[in-house]
N, C-alpha and C. Protein backbone atom coordinates (compact mmCIF):
# COMPACT_ATOMS: atom_id res chain seq x y z
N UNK A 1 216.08 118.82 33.17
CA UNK A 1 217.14 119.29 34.05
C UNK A 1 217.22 118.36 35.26
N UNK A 2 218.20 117.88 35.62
CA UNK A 2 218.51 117.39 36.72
C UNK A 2 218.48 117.65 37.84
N UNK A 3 217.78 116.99 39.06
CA UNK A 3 217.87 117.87 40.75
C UNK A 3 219.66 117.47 41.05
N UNK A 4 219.57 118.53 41.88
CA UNK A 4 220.93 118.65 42.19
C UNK A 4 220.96 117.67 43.65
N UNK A 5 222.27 116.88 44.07
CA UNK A 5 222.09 115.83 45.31
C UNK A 5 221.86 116.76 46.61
N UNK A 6 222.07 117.84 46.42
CA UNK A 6 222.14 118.95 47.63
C UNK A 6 221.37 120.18 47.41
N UNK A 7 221.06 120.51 48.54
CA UNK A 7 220.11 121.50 48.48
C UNK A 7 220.61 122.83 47.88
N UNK A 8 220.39 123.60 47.26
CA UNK A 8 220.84 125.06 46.95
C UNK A 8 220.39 126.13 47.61
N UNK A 9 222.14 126.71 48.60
CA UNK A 9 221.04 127.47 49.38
C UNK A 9 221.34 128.98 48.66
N UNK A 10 222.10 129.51 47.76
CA UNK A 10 222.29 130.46 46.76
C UNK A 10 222.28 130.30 45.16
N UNK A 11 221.04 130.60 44.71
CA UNK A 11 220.56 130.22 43.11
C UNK A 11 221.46 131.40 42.42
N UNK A 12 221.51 131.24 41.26
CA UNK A 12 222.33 132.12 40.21
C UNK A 12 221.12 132.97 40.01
N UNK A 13 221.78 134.26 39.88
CA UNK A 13 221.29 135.67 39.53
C UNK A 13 220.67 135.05 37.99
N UNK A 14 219.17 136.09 37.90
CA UNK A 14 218.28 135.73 36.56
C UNK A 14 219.33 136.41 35.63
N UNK A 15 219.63 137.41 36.15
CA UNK A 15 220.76 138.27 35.11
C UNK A 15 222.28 138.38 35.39
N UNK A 16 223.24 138.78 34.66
CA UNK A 16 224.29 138.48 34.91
C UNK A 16 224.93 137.42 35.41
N UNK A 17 226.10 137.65 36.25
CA UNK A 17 226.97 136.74 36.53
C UNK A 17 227.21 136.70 38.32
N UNK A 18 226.92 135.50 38.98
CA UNK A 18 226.68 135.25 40.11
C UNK A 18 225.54 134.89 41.08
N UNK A 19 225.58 135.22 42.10
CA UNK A 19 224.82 134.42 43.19
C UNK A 19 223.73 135.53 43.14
N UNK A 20 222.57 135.04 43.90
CA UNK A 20 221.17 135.96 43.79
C UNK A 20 220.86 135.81 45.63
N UNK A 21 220.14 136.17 45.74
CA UNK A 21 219.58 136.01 47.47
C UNK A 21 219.46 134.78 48.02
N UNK A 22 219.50 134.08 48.87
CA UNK A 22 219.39 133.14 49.31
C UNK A 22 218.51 132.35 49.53
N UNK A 23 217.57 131.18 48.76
CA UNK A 23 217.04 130.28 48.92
C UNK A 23 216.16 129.70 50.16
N UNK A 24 217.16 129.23 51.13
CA UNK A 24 216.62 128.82 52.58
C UNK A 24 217.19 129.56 53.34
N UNK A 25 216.58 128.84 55.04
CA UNK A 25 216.94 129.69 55.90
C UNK A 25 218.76 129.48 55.84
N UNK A 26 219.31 128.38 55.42
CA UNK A 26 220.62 128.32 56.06
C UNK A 26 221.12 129.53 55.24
N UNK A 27 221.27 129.92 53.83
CA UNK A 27 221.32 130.69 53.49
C UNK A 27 221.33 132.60 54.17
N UNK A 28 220.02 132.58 54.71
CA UNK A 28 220.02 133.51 55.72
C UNK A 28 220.69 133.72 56.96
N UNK A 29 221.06 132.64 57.34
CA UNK A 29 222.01 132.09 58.24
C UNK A 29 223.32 132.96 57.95
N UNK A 30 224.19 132.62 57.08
CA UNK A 30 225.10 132.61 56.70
C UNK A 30 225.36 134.04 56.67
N UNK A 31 224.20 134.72 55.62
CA UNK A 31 224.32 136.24 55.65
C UNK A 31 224.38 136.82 56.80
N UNK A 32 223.42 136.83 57.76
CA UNK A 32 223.35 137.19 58.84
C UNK A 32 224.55 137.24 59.99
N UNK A 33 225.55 135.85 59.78
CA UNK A 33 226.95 135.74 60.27
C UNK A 33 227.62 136.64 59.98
N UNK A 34 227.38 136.75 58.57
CA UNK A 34 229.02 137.25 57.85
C UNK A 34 228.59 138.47 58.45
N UNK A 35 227.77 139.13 58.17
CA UNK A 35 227.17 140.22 58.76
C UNK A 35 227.36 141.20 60.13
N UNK A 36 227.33 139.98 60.97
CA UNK A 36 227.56 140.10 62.58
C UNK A 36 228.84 140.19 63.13
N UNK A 37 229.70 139.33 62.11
CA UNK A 37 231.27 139.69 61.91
C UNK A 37 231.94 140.53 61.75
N UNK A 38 231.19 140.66 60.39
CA UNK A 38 231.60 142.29 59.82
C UNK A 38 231.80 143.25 60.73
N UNK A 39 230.71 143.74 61.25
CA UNK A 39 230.22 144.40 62.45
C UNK A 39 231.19 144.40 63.63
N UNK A 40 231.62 143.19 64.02
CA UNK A 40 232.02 143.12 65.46
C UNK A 40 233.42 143.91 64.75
N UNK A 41 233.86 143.02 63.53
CA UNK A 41 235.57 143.61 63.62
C UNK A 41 235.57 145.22 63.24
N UNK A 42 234.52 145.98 62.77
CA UNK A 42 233.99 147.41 62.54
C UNK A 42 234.55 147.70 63.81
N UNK A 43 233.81 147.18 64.44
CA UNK A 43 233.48 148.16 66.00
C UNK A 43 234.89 147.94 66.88
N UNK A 44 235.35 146.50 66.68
CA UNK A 44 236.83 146.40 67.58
C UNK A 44 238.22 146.82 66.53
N UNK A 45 238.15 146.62 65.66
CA UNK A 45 239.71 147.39 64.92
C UNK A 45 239.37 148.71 64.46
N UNK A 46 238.92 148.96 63.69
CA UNK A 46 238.22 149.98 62.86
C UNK A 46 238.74 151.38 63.32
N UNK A 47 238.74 152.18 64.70
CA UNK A 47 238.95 153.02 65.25
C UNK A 47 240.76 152.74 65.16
N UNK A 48 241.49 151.54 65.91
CA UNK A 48 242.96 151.75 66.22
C UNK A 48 243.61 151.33 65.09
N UNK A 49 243.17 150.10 64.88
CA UNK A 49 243.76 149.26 64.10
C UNK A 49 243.03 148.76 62.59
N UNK A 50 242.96 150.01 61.68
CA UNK A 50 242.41 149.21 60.35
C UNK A 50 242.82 148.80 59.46
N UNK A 51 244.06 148.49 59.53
CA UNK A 51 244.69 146.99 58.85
C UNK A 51 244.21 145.47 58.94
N UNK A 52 243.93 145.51 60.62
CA UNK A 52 243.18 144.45 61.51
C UNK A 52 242.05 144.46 60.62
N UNK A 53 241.25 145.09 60.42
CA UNK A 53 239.77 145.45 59.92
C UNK A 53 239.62 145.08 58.31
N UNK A 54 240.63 145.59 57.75
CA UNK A 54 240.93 145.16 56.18
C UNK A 54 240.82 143.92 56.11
N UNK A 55 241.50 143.36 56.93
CA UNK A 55 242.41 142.05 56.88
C UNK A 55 241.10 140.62 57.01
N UNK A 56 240.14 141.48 58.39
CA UNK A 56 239.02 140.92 58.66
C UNK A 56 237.98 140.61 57.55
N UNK A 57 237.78 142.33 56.76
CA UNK A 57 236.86 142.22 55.32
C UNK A 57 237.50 141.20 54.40
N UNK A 58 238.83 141.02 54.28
CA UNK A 58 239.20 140.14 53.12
C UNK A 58 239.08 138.62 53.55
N UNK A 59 239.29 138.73 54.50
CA UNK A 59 239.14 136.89 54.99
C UNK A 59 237.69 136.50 54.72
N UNK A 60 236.94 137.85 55.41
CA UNK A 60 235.60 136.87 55.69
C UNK A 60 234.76 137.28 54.58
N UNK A 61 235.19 137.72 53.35
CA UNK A 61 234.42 137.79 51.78
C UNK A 61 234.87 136.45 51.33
N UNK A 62 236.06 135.93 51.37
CA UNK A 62 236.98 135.14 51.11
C UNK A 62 235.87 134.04 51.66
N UNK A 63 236.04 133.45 52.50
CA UNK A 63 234.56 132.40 53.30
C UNK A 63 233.62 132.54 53.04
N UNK A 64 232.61 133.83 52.67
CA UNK A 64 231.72 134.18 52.13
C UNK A 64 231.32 133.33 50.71
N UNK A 65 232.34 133.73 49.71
CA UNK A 65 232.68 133.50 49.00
C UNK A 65 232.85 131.86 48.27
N UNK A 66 233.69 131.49 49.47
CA UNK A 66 233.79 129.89 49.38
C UNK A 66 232.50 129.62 49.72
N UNK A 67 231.47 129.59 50.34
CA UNK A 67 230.40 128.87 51.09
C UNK A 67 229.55 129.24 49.71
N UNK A 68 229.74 130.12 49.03
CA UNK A 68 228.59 130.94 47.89
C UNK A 68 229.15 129.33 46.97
N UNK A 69 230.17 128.86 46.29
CA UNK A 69 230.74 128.37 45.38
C UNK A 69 230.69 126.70 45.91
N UNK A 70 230.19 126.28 47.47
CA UNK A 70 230.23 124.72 47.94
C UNK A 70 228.39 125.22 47.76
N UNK A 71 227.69 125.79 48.40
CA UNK A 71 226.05 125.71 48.69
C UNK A 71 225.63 126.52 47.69
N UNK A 72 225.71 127.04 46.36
CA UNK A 72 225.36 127.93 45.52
C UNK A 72 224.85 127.06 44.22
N UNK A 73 224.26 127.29 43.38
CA UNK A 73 224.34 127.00 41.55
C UNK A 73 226.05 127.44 41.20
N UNK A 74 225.90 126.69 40.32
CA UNK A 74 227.34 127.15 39.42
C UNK A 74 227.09 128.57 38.59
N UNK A 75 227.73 129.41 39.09
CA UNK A 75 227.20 130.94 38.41
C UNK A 75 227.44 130.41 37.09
N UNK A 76 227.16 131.47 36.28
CA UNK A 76 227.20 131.57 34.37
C UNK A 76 226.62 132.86 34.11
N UNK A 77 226.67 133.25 33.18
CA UNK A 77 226.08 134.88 32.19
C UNK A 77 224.70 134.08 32.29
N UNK A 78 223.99 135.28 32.54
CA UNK A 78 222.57 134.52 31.93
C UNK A 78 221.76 136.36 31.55
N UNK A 79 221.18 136.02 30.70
CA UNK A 79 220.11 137.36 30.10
C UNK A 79 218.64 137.13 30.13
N UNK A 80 217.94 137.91 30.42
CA UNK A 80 216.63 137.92 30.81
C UNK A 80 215.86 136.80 29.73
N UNK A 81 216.71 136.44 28.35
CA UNK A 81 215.84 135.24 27.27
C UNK A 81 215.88 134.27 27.86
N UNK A 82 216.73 134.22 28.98
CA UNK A 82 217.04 132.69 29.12
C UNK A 82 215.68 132.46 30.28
N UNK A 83 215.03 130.97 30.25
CA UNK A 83 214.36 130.58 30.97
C UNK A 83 215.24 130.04 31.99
């Protein structure tokens, strides 16, 4: 198997399809952002405005998302046979 030119900071799930926990700290990083985001737009739209708040969850899964698919493994099916 080949090293990859870049570091992986989200490995593919042993099972199924997608990303697994995060690797390094940048990884933790990242969660921890999206996280803190989440949060802030909770606490400032959430009560008046939760369209604002929707709008917030979809963008920032959306970035989430992208950063999982530039710093991640290439997801695939995988089943517990596979090494």
């Amino acid at each position: 198997m080949e090293k990859p030119s870049h570091k992986i900071w989200f490995p593919a799930k042993r099972n199924g399809w997608g990303w697994g926990f995060p690797s390094c700290w940048q990884g933790w990083a990242v969660f921890i952002i999206f996280y803190l985001l989440l949060g802030f737009a909770a606490f400032h739209w959430m009560p008046q405005h939760p369209r604002h708040f929707f709008l917030a969850c979809v963008l920032l899964s959306l970035l989430l998302i992208g950063i999982f698919c530039l710093k991640g493994e290439k997801p695939r099916w995988r089943w517990s046979k596979d090494s």
